[in-house]
PDB file of N, CA and C in Angstrom:
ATOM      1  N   UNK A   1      22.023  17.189  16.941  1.00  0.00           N
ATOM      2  CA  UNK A   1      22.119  16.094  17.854  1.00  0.00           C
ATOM      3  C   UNK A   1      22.743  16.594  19.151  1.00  0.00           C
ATOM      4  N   UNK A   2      22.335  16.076  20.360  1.00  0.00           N
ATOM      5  CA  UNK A   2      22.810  16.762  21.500  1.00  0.00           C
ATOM      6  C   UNK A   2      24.000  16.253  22.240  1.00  0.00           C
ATOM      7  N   UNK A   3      24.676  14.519  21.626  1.00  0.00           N
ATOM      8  CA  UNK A   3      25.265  13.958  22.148  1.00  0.00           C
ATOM      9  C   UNK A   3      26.212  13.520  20.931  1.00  0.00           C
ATOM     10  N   UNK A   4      27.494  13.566  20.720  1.00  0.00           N
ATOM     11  CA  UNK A   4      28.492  12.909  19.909  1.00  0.00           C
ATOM     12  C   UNK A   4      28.681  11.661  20.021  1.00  0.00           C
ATOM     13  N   UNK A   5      29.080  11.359  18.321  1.00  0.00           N
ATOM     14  CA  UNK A   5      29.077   9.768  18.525  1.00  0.00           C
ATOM     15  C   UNK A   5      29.809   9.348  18.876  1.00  0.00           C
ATOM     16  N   UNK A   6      30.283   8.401  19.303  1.00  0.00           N
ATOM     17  CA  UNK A   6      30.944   7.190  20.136  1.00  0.00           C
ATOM     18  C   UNK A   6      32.579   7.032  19.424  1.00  0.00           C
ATOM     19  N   UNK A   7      33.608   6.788  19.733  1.00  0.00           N
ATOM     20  CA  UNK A   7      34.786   6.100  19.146  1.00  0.00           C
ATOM     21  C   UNK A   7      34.304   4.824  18.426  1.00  0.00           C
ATOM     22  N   UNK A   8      33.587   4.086  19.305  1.00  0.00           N
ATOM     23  CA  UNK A   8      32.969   2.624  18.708  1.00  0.00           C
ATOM     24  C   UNK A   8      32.118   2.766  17.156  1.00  0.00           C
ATOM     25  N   UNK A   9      31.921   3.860  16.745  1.00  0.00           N
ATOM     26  CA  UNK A   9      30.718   4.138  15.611  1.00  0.00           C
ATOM     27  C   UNK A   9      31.727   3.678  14.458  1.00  0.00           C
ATOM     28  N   UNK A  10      31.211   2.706  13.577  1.00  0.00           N
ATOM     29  CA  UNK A  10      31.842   2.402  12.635  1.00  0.00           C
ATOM     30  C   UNK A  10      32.218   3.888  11.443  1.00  0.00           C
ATOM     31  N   UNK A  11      31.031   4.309  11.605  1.00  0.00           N
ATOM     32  CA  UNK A  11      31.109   5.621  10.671  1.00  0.00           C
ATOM     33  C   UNK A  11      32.526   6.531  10.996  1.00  0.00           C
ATOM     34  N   UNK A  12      32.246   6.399  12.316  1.00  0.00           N
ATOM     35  CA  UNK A  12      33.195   7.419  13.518  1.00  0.00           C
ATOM     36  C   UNK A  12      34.650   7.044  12.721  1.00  0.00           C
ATOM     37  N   UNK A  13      35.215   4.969  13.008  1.00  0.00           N
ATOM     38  CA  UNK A  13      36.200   4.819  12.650  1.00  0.00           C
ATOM     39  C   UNK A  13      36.623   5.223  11.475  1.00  0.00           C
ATOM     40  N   UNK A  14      35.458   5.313  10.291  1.00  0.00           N
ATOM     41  CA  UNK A  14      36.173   5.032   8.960  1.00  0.00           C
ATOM     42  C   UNK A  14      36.270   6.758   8.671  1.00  0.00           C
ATOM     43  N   UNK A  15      35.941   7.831   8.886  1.00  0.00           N
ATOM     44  CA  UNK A  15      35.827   9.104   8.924  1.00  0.00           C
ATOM     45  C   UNK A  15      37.739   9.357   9.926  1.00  0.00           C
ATOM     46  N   UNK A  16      38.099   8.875  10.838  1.00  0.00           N
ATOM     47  CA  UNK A  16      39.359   8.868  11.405  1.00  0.00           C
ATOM     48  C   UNK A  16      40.128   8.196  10.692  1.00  0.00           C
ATOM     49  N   UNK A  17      40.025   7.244  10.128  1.00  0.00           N
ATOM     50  CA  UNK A  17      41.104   6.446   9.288  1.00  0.00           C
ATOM     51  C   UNK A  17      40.899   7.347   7.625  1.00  0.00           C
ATOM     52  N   UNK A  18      40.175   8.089   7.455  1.00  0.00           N
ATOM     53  CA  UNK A  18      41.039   9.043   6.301  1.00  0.00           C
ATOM     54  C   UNK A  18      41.318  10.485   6.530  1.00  0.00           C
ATOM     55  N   UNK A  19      41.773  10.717   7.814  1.00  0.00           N
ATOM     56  CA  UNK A  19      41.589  11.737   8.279  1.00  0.00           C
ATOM     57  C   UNK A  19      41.338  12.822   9.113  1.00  0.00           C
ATOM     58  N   UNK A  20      40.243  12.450   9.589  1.00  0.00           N
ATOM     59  CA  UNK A  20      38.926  13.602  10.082  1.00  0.00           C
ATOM     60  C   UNK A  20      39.874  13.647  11.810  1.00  0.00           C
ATOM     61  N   UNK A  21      39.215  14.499  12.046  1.00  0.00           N
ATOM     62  CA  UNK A  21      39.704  14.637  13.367  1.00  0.00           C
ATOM     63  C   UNK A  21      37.882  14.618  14.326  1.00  0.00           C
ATOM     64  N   UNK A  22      37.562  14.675  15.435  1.00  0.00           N
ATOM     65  CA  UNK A  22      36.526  14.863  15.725  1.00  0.00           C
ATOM     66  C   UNK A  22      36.559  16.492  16.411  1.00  0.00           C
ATOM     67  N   UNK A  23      35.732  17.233  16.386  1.00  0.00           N
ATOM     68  CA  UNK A  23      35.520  18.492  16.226  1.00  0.00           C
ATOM     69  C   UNK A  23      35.657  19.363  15.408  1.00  0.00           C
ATOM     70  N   UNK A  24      36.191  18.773  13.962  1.00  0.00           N
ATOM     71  CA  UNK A  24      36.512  19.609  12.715  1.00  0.00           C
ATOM     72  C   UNK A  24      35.422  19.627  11.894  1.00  0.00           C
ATOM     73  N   UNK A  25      35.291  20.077  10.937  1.00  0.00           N
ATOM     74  CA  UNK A  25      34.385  20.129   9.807  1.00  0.00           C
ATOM     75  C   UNK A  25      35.056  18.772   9.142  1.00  0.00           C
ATOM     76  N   UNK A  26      33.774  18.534   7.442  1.00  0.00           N
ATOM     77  CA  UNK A  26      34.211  17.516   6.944  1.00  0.00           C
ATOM     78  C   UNK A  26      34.589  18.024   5.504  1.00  0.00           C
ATOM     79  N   UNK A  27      35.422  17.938   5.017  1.00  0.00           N
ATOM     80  CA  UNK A  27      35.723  18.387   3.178  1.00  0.00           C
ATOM     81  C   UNK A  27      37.157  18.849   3.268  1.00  0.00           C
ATOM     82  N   UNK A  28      37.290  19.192   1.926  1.00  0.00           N
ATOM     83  CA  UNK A  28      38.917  19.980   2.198  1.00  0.00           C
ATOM     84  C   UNK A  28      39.292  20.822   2.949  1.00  0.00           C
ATOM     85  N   UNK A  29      38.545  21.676   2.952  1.00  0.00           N
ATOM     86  CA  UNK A  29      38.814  22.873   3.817  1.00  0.00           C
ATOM     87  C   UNK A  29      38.300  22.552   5.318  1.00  0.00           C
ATOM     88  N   UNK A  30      38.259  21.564   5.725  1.00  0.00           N
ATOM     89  CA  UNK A  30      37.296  21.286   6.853  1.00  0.00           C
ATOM     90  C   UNK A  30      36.389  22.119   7.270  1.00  0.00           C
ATOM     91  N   UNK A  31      35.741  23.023   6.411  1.00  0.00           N
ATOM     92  CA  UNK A  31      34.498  24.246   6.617  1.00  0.00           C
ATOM     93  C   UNK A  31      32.858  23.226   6.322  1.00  0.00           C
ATOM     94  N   UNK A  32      33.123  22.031   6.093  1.00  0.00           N
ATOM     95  CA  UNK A  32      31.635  21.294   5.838  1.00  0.00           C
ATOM     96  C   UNK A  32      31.156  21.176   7.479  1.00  0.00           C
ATOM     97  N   UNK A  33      29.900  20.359   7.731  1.00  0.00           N
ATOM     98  CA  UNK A  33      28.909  20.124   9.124  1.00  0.00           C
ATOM     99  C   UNK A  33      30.054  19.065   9.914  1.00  0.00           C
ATOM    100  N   UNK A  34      29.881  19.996  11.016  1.00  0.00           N
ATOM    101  CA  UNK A  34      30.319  19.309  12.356  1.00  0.00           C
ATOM    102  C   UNK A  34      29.531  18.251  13.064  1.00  0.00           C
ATOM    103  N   UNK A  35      27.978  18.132  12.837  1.00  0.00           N
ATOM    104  CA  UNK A  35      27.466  17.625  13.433  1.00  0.00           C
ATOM    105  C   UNK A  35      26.533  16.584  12.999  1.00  0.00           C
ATOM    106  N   UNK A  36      26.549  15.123  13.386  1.00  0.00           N
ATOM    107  CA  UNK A  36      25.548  14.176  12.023  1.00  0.00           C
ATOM    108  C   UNK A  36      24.480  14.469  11.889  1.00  0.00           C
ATOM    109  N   UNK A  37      24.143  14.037  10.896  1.00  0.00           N
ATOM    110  CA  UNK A  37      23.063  14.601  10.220  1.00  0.00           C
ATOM    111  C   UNK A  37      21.565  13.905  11.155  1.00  0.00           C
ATOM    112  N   UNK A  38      20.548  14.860  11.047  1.00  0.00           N
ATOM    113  CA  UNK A  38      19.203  13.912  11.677  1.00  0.00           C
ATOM    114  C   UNK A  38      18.186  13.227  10.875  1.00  0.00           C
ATOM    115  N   UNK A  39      17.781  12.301  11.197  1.00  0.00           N
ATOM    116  CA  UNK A  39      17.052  11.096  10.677  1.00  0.00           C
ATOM    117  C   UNK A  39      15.520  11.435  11.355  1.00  0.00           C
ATOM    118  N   UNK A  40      14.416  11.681  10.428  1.00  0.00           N
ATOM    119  CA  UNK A  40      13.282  11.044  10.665  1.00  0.00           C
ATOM    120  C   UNK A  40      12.842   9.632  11.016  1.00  0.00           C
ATOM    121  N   UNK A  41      13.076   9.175  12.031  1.00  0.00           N
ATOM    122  CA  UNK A  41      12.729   7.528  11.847  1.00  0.00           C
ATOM    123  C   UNK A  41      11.732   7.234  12.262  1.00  0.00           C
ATOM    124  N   UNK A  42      10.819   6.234  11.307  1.00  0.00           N
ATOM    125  CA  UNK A  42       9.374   6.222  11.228  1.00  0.00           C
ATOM    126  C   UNK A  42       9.226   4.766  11.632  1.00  0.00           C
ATOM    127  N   UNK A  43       8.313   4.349  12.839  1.00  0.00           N
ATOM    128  CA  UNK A  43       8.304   2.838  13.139  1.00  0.00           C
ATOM    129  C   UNK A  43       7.329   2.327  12.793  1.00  0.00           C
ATOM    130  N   UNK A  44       6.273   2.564  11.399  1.00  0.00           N
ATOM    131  CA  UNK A  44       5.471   2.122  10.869  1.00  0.00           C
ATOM    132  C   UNK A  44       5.888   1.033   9.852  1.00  0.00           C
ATOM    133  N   UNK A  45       5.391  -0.052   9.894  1.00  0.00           N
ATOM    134  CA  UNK A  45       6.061  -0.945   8.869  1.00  0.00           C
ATOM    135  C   UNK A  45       5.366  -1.058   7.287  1.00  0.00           C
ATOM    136  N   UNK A  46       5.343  -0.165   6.761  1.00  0.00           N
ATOM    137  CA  UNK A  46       5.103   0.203   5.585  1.00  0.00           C
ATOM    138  C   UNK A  46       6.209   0.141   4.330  1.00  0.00           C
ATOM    139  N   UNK A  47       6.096  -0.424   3.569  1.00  0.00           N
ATOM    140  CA  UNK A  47       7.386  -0.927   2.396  1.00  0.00           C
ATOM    141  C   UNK A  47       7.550  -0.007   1.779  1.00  0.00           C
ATOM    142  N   UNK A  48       8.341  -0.069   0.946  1.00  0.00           N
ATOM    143  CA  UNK A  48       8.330   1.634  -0.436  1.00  0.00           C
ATOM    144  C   UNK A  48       6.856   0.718  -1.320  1.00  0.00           C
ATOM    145  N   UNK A  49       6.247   2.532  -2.008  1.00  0.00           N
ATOM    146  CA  UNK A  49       5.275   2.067  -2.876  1.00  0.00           C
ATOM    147  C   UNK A  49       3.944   2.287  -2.138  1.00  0.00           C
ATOM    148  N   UNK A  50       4.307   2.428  -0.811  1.00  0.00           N
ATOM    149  CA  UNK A  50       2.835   1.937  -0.367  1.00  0.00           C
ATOM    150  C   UNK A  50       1.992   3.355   0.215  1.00  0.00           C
ATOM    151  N   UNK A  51       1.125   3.548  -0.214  1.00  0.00           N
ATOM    152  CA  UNK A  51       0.484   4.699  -0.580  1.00  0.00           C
ATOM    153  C   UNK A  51      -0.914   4.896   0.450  1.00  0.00           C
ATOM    154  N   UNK A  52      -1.425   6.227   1.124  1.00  0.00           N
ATOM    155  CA  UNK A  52      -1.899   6.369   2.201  1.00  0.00           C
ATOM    156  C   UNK A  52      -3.130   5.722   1.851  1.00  0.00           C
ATOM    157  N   UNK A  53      -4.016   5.810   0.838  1.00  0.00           N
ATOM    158  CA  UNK A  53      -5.256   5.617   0.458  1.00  0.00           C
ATOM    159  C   UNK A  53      -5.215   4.743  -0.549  1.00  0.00           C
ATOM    160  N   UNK A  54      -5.296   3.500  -0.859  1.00  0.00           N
ATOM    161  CA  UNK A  54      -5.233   2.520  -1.883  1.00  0.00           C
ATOM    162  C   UNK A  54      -6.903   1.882  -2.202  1.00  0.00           C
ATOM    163  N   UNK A  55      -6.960   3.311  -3.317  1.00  0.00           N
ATOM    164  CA  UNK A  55      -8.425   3.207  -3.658  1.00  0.00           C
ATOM    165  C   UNK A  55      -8.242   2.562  -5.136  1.00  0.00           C
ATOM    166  N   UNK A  56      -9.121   1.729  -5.895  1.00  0.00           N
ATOM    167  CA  UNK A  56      -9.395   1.648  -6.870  1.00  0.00           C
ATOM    168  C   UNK A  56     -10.147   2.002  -8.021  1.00  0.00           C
ATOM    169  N   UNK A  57     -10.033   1.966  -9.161  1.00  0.00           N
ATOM    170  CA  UNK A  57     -10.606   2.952  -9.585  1.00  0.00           C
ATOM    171  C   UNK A  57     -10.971   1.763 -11.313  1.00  0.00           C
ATOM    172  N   UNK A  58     -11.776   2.024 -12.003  1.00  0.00           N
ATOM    173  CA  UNK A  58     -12.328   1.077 -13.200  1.00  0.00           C
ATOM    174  C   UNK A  58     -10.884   1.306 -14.636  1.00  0.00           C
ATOM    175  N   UNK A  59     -11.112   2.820 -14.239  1.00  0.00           N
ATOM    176  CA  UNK A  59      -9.548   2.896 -15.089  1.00  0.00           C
ATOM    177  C   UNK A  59      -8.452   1.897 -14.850  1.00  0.00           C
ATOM    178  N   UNK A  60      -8.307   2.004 -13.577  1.00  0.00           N
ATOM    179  CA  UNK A  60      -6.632   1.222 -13.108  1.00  0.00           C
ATOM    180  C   UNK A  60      -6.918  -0.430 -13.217  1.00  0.00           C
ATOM    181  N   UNK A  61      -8.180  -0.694 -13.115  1.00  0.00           N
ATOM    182  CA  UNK A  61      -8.187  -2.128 -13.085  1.00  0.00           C
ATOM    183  C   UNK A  61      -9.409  -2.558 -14.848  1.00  0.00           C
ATOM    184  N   UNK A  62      -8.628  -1.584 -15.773  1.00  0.00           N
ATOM    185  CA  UNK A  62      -9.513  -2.084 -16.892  1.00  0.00           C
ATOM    186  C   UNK A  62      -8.559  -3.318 -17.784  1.00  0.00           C
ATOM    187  N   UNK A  63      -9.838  -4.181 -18.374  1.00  0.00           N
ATOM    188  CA  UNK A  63      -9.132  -5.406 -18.868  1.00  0.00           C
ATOM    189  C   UNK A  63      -9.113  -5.214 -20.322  1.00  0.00           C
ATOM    190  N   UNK A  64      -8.421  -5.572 -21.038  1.00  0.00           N
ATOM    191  CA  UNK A  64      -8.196  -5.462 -22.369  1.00  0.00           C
ATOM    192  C   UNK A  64      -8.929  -6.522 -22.958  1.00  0.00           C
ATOM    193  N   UNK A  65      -9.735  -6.287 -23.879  1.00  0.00           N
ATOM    194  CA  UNK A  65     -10.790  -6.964 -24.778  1.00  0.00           C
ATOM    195  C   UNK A  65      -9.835  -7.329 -25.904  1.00  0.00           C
ATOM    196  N   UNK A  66      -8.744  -7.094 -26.560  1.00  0.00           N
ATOM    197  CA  UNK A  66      -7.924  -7.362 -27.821  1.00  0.00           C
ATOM    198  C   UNK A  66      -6.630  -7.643 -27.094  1.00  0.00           C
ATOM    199  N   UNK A  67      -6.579  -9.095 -26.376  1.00  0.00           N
ATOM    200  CA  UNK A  67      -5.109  -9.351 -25.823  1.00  0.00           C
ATOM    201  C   UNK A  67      -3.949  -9.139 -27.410  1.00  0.00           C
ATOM    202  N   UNK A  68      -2.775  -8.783 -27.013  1.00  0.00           N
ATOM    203  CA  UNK A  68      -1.736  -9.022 -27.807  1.00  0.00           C
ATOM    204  C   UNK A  68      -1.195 -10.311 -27.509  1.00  0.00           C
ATOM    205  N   UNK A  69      -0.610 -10.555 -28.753  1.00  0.00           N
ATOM    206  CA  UNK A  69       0.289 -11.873 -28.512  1.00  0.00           C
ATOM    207  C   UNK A  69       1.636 -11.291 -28.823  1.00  0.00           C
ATOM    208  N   UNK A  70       2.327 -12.116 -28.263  1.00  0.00           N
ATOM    209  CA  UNK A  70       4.039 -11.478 -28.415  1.00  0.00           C
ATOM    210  C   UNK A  70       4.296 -13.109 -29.289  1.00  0.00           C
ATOM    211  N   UNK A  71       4.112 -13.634 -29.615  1.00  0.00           N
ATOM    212  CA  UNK A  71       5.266 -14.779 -30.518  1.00  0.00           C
ATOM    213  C   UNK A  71       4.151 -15.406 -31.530  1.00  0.00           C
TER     214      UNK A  71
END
């Protein structure tokens, strides 16, 4: 990331209130990443599950000739 986050970053506060200093590493030894992590963010509105090619197929949509009964 080319720009540090803000005092205002909630993350920011709660990372200072146990601790952290800003320019240190993160862990005991403060030897963990200095810098947040990067996000792919995708502005397609696609839900989880949802799959590039939603083909059907006789398998996936076969009907059962001998329903079960449960009771």
């Amino acid at each position: 990331m080319e720009t540090s986050i803000s005092s205002a970053n909630v993350g920011h506060q709660l990372l200072q209130k146990i601790g952290w200093t800003p320019g240190n590493g993160l862990g005991l030894n403060q030897n963990g990443i200095k810098s947040p992590i990067s996000i792919n963010f995708h502005q397609r509105r696609q839900g989880l599950g949802y799959e590039k090619e939603l083909t059907t197929t006789n398998e996936s949509l076969s009907i059962h000739s001998n329903p079960i009964n449960i009771f």
